[in-house]
PDB file of N, CA and C in Angstrom:
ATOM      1  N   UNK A   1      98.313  92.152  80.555  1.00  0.00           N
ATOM      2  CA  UNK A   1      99.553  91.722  81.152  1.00  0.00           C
ATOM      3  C   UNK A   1      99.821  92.498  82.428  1.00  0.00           C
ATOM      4  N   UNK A   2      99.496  93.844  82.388  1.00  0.00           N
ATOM      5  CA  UNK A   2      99.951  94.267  83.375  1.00  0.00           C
ATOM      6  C   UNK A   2      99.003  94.180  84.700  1.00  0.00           C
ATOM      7  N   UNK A   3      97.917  94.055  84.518  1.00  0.00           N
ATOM      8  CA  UNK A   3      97.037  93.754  84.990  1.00  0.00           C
ATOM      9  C   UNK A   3      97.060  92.269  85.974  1.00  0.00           C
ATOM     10  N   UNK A   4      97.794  91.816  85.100  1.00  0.00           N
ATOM     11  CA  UNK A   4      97.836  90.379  85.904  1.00  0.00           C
ATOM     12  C   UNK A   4      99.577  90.751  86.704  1.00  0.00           C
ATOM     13  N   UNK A   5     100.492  91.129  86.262  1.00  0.00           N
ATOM     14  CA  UNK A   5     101.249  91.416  87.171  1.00  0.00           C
ATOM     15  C   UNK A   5     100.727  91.802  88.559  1.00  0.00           C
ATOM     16  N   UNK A   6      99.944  93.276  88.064  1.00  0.00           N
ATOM     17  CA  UNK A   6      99.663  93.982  89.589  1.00  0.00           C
ATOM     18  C   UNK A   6      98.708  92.814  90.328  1.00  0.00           C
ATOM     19  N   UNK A   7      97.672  92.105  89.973  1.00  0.00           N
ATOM     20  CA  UNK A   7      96.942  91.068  90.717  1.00  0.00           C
ATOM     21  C   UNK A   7      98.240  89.907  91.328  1.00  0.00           C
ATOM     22  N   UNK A   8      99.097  89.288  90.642  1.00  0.00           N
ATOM     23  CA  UNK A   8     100.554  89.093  91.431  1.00  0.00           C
ATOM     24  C   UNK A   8     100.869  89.955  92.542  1.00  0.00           C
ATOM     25  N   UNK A   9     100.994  90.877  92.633  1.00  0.00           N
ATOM     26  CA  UNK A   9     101.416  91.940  93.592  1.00  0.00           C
ATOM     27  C   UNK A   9     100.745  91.956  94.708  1.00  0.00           C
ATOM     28  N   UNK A  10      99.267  91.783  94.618  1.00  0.00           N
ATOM     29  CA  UNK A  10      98.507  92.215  95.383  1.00  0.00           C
ATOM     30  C   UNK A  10      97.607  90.520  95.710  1.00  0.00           C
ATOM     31  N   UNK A  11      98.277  89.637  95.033  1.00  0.00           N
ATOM     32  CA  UNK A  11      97.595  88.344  95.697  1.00  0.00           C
ATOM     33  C   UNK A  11      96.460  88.008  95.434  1.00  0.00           C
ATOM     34  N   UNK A  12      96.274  88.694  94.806  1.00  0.00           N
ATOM     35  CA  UNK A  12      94.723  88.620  94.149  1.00  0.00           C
ATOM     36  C   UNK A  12      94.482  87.466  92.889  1.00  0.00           C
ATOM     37  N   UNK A  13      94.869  86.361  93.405  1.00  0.00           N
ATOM     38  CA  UNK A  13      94.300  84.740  92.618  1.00  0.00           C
ATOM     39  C   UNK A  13      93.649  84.096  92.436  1.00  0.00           C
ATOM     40  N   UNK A  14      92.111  84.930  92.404  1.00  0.00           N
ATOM     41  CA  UNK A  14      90.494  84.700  91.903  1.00  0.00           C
ATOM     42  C   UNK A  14      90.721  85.659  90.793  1.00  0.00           C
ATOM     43  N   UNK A  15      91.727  86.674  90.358  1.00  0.00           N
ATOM     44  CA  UNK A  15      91.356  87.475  89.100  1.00  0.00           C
ATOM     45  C   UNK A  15      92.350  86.133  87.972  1.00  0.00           C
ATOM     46  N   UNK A  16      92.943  86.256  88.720  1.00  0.00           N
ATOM     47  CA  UNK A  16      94.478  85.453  87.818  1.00  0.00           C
ATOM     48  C   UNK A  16      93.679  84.231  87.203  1.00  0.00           C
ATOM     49  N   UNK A  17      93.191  83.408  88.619  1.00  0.00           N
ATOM     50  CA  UNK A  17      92.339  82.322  87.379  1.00  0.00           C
ATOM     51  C   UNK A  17      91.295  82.921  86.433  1.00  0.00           C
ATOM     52  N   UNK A  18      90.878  83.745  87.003  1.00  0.00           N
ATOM     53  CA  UNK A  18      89.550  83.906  85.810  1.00  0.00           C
ATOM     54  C   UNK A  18      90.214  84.955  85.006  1.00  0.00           C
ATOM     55  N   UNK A  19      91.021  85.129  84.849  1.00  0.00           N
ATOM     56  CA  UNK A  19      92.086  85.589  83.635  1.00  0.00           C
ATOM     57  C   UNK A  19      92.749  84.865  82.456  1.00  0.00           C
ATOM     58  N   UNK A  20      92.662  83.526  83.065  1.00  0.00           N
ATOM     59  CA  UNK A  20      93.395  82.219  82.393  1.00  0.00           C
ATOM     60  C   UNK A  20      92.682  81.284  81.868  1.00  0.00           C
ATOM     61  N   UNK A  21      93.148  80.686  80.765  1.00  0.00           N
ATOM     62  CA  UNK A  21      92.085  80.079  79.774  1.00  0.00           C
ATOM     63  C   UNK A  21      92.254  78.566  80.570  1.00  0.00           C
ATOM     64  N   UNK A  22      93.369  78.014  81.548  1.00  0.00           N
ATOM     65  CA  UNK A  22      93.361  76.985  81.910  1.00  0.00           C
ATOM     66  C   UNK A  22      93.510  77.209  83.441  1.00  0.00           C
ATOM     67  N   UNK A  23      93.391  76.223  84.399  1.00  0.00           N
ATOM     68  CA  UNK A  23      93.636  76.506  85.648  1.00  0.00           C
ATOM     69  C   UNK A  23      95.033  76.586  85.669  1.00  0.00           C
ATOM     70  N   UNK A  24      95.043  77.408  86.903  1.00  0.00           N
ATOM     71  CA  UNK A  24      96.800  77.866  87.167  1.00  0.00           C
ATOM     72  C   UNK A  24      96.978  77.177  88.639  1.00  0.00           C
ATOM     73  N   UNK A  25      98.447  76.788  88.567  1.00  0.00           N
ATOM     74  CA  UNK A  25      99.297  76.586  89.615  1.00  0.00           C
ATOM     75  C   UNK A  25      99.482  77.489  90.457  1.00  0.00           C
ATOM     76  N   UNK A  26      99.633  78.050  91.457  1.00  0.00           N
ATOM     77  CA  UNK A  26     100.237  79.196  91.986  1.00  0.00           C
ATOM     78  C   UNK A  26     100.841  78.782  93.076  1.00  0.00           C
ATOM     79  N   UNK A  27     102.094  79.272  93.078  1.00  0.00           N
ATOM     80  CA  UNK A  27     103.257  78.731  94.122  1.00  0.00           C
ATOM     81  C   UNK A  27     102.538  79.730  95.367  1.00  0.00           C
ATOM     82  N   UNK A  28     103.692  80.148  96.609  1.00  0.00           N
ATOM     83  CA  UNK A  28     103.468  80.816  97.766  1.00  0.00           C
ATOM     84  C   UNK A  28     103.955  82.203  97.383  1.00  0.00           C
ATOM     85  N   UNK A  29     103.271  82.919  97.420  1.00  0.00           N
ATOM     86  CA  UNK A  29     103.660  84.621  97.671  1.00  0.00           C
ATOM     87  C   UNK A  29     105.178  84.797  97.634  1.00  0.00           C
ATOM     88  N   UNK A  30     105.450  85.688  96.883  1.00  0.00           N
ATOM     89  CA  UNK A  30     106.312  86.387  96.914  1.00  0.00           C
ATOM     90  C   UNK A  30     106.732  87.880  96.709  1.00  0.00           C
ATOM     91  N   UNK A  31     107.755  88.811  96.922  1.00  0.00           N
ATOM     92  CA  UNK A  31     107.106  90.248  97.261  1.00  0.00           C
ATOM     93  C   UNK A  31     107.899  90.805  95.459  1.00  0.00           C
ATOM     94  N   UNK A  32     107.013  91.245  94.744  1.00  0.00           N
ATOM     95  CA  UNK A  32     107.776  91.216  93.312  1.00  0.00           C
ATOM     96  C   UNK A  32     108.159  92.945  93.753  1.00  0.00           C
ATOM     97  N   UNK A  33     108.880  92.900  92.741  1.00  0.00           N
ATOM     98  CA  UNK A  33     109.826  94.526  92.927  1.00  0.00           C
ATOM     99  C   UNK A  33     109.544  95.143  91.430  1.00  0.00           C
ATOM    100  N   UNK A  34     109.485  94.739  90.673  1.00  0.00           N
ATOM    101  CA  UNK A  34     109.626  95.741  89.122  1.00  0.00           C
ATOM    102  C   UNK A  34     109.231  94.471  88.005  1.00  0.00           C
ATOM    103  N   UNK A  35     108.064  95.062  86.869  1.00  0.00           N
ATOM    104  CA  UNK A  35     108.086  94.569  85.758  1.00  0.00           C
ATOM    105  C   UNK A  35     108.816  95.490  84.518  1.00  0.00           C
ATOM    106  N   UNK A  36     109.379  95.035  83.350  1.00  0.00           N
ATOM    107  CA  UNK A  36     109.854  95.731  82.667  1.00  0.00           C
ATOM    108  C   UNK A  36     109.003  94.852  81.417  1.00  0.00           C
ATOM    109  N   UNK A  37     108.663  95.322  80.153  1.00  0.00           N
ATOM    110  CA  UNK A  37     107.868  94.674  79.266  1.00  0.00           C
ATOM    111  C   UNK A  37     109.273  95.184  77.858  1.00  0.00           C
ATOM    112  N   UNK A  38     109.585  94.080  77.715  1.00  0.00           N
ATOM    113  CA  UNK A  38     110.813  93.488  76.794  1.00  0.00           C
ATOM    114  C   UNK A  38     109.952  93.780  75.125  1.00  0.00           C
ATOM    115  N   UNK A  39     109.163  93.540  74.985  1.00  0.00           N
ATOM    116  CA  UNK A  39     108.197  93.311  73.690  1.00  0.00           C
ATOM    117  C   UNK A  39     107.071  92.927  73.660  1.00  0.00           C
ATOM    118  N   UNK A  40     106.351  93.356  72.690  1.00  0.00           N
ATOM    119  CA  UNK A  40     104.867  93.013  72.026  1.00  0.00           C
ATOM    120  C   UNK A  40     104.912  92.873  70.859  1.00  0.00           C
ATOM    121  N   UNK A  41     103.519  91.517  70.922  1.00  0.00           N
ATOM    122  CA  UNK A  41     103.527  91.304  69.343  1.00  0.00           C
ATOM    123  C   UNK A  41     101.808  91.244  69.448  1.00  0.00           C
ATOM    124  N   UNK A  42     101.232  91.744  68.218  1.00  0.00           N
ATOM    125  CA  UNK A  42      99.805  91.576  68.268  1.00  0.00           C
ATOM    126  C   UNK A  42      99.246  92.062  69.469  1.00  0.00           C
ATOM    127  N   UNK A  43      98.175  91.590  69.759  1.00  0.00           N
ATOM    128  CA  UNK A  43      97.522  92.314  71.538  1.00  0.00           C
ATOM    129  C   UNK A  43      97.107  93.635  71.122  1.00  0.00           C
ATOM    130  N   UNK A  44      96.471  94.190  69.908  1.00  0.00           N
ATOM    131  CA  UNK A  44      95.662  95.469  69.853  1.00  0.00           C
ATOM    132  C   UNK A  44      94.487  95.121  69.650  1.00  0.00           C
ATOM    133  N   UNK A  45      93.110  96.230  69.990  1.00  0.00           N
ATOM    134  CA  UNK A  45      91.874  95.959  69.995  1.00  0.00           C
ATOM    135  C   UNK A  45      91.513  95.507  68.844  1.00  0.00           C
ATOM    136  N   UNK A  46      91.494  95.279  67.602  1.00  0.00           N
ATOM    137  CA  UNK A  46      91.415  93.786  66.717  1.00  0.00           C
ATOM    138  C   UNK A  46      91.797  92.676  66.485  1.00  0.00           C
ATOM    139  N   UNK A  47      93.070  92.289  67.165  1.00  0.00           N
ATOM    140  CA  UNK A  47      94.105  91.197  67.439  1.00  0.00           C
ATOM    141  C   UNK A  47      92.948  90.370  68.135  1.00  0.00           C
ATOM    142  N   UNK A  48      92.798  88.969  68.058  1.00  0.00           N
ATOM    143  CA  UNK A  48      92.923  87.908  68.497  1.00  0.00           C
ATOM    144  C   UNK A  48      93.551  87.205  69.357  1.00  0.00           C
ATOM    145  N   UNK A  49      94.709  87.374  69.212  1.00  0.00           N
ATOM    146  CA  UNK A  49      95.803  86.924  69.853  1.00  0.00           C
ATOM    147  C   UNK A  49      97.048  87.343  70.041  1.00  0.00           C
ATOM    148  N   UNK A  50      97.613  87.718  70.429  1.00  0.00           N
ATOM    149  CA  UNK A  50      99.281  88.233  70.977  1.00  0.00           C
ATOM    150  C   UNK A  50     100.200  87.753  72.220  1.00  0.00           C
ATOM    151  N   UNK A  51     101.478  88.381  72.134  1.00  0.00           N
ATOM    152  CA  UNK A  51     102.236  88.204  73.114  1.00  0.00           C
ATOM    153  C   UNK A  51     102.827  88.993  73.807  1.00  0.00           C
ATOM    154  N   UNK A  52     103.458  89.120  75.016  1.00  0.00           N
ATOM    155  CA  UNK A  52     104.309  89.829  75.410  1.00  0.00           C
ATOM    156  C   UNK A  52     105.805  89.200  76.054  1.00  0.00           C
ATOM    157  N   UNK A  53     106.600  89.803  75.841  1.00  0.00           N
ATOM    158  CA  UNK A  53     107.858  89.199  76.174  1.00  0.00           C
ATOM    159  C   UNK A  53     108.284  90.017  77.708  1.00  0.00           C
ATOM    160  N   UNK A  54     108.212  89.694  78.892  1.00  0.00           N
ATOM    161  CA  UNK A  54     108.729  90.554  79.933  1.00  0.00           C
ATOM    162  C   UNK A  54     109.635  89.802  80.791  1.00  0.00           C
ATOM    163  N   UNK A  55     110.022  90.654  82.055  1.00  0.00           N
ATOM    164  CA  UNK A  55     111.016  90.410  82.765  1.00  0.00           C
ATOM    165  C   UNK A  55     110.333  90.779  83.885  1.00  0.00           C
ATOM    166  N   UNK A  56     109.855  89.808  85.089  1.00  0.00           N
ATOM    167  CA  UNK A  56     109.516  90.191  86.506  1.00  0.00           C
ATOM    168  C   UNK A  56     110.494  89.870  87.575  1.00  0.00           C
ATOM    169  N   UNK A  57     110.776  91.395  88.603  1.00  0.00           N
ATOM    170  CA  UNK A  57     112.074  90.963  89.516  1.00  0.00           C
ATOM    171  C   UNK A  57     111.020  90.203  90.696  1.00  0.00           C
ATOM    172  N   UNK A  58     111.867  89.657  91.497  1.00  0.00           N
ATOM    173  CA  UNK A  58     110.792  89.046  92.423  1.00  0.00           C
ATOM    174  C   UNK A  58     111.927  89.194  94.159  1.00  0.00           C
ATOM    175  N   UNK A  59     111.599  89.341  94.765  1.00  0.00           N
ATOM    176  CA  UNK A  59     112.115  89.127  96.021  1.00  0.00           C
ATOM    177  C   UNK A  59     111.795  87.416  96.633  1.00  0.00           C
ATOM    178  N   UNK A  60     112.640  86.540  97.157  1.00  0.00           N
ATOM    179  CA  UNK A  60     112.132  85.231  97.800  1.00  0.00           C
ATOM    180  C   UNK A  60     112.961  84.956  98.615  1.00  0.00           C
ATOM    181  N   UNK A  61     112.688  84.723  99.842  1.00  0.00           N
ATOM    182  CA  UNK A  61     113.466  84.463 101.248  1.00  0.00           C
ATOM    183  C   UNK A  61     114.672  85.085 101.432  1.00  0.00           C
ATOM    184  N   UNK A  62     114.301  86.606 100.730  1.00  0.00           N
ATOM    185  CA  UNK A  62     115.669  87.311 100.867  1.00  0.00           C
ATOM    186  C   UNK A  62     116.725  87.553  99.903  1.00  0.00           C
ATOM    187  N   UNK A  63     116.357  86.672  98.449  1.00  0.00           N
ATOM    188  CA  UNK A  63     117.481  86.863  97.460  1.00  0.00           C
ATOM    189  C   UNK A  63     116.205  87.197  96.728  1.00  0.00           C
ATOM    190  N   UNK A  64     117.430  88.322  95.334  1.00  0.00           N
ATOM    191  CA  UNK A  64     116.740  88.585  94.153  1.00  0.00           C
ATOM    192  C   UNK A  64     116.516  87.281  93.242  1.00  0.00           C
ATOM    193  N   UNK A  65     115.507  87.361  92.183  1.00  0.00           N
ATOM    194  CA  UNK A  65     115.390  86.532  90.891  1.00  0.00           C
ATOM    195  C   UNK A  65     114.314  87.508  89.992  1.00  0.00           C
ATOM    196  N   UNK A  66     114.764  86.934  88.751  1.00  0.00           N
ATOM    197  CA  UNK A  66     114.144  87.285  87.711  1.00  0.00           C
ATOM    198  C   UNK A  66     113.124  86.249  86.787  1.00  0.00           C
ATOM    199  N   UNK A  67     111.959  86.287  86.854  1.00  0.00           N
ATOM    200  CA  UNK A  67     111.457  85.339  85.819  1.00  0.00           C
ATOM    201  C   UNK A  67     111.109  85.988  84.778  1.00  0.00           C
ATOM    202  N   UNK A  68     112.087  85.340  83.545  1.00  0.00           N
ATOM    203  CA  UNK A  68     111.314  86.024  82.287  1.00  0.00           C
ATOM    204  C   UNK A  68     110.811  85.056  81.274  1.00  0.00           C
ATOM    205  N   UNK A  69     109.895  85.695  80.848  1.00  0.00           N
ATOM    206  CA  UNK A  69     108.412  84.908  80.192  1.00  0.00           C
ATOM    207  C   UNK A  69     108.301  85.772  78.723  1.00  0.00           C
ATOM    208  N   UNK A  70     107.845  84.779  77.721  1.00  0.00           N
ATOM    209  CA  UNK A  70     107.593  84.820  76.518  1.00  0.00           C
ATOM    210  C   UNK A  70     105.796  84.192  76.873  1.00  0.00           C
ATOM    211  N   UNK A  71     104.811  85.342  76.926  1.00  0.00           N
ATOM    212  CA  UNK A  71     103.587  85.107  77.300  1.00  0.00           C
ATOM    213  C   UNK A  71     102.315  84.934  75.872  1.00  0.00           C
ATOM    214  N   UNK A  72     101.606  84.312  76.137  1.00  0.00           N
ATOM    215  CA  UNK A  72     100.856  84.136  75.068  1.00  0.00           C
ATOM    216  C   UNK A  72      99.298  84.644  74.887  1.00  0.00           C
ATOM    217  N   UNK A  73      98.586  85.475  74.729  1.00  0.00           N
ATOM    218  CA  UNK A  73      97.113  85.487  75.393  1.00  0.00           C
ATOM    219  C   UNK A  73      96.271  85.838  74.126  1.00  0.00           C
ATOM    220  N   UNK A  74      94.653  85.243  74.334  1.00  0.00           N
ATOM    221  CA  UNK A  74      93.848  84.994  73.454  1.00  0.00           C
ATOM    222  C   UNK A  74      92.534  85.813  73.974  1.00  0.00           C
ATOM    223  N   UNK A  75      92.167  86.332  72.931  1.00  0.00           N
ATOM    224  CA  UNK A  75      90.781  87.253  72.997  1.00  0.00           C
ATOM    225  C   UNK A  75      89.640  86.965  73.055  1.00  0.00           C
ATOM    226  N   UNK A  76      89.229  86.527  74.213  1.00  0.00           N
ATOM    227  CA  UNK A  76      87.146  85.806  73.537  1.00  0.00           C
ATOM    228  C   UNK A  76      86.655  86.932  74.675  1.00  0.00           C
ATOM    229  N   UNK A  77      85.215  86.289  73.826  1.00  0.00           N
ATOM    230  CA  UNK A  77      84.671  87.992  73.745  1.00  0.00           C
ATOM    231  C   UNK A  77      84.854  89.157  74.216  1.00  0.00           C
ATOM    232  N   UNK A  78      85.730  89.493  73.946  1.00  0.00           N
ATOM    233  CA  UNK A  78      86.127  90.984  74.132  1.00  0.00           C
ATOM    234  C   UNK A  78      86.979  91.527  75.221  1.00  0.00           C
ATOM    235  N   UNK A  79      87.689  89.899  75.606  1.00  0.00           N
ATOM    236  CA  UNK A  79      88.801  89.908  76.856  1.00  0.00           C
ATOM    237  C   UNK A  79      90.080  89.113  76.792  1.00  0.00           C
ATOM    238  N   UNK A  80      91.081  89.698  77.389  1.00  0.00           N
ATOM    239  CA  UNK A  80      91.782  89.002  76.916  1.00  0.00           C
ATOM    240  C   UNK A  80      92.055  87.626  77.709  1.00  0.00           C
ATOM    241  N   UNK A  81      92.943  86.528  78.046  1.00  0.00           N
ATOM    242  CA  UNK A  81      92.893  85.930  79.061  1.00  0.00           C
ATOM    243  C   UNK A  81      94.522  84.823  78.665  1.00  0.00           C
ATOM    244  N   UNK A  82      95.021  84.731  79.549  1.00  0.00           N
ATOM    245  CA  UNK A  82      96.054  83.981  79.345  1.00  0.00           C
ATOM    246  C   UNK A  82      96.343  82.598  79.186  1.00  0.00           C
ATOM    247  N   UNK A  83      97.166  82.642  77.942  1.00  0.00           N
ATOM    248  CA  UNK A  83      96.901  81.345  77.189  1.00  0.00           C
ATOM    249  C   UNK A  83      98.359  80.100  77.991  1.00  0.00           C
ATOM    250  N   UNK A  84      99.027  80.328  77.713  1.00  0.00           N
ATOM    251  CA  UNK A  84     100.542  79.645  77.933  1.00  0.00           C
ATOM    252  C   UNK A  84     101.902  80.688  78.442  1.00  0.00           C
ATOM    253  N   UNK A  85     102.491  80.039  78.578  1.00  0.00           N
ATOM    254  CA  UNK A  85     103.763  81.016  78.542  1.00  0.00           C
ATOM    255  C   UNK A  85     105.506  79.991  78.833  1.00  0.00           C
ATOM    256  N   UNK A  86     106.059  80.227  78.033  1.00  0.00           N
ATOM    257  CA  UNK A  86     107.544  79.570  78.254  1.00  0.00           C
ATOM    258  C   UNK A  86     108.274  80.857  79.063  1.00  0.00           C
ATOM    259  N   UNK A  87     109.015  80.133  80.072  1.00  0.00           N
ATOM    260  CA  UNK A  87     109.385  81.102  81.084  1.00  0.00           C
ATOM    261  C   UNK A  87     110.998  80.035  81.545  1.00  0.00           C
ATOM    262  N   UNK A  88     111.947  81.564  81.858  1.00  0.00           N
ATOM    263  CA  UNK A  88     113.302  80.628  83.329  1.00  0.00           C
ATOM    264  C   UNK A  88     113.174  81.824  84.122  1.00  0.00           C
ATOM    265  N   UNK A  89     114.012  80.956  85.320  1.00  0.00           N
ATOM    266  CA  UNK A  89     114.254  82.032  86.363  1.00  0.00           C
ATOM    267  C   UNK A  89     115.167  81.764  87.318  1.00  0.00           C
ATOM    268  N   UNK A  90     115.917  82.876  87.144  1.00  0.00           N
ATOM    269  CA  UNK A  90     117.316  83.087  87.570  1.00  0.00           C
ATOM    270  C   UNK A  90     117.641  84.084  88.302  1.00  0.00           C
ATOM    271  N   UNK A  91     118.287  83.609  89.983  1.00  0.00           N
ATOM    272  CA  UNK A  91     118.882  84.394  90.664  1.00  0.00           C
ATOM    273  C   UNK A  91     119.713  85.522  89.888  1.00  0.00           C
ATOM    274  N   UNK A  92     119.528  87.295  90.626  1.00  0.00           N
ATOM    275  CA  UNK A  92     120.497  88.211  90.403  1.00  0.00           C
ATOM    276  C   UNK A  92     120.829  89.133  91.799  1.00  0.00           C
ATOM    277  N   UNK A  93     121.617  90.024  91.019  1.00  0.00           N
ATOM    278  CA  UNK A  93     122.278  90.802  92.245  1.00  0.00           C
ATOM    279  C   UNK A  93     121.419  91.781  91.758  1.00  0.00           C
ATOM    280  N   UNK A  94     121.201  93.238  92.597  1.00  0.00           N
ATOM    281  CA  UNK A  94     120.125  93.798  92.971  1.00  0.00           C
ATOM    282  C   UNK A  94     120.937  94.968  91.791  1.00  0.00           C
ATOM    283  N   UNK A  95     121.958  95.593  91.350  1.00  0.00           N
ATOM    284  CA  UNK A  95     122.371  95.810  90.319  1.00  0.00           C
ATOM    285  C   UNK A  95     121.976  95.744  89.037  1.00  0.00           C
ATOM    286  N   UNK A  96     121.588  94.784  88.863  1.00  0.00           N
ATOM    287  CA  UNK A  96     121.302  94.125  87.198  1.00  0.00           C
ATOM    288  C   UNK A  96     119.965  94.360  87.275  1.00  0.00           C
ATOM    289  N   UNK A  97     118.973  94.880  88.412  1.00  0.00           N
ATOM    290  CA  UNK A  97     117.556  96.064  87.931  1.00  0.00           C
ATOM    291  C   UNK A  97     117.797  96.878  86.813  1.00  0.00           C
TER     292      UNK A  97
END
């Protein structure tokens, strides 16, 4: 997870797909400011499969937002790679960091 945040960060969207069990969409750049990781479920080195629940701030044409994601990811051989994720995202004031 975090891993794919920082590749977010750094634009790096040849790791992101080959991170992902399906092809990804990827909108236009944006400058993210802070991940915070809300929860985990499963996702240890015998797990199969797990989740993480986080909160990414994002900067976009000047206003804050938050997208937070209930993430899903699956283990083949010996990696993890991202499966789905239900996500909203909602303008904030720079406060509510």
């Amino acid at each position: 997870m975090r891993s794919r945040y920082t590749a977010f960060c750094l634009q790096q969207f040849d790791y992101l797909q080959q991170t992902s069990i399906e092809q990804m969409l990827i909108n236009e750049p944006v400058d993210w400011v802070k991940l915070s990781i809300i929860k985990t479920n499963n996702g240890e080195v015998n797990d199969l499969v797990g989740t993480v629940e986080f909160k990414a701030f994002y900067l976009d044409e000047g206003s804050l937002f938050v997208l937070h994601e209930d993430s899903h990811f699956v283990k083949k051989e010996g990696r993890w790679f991202y499966a789905f994720g239900h996500h909203s995202i909602a303008p904030i004031k720079a406060e509510q960091i």
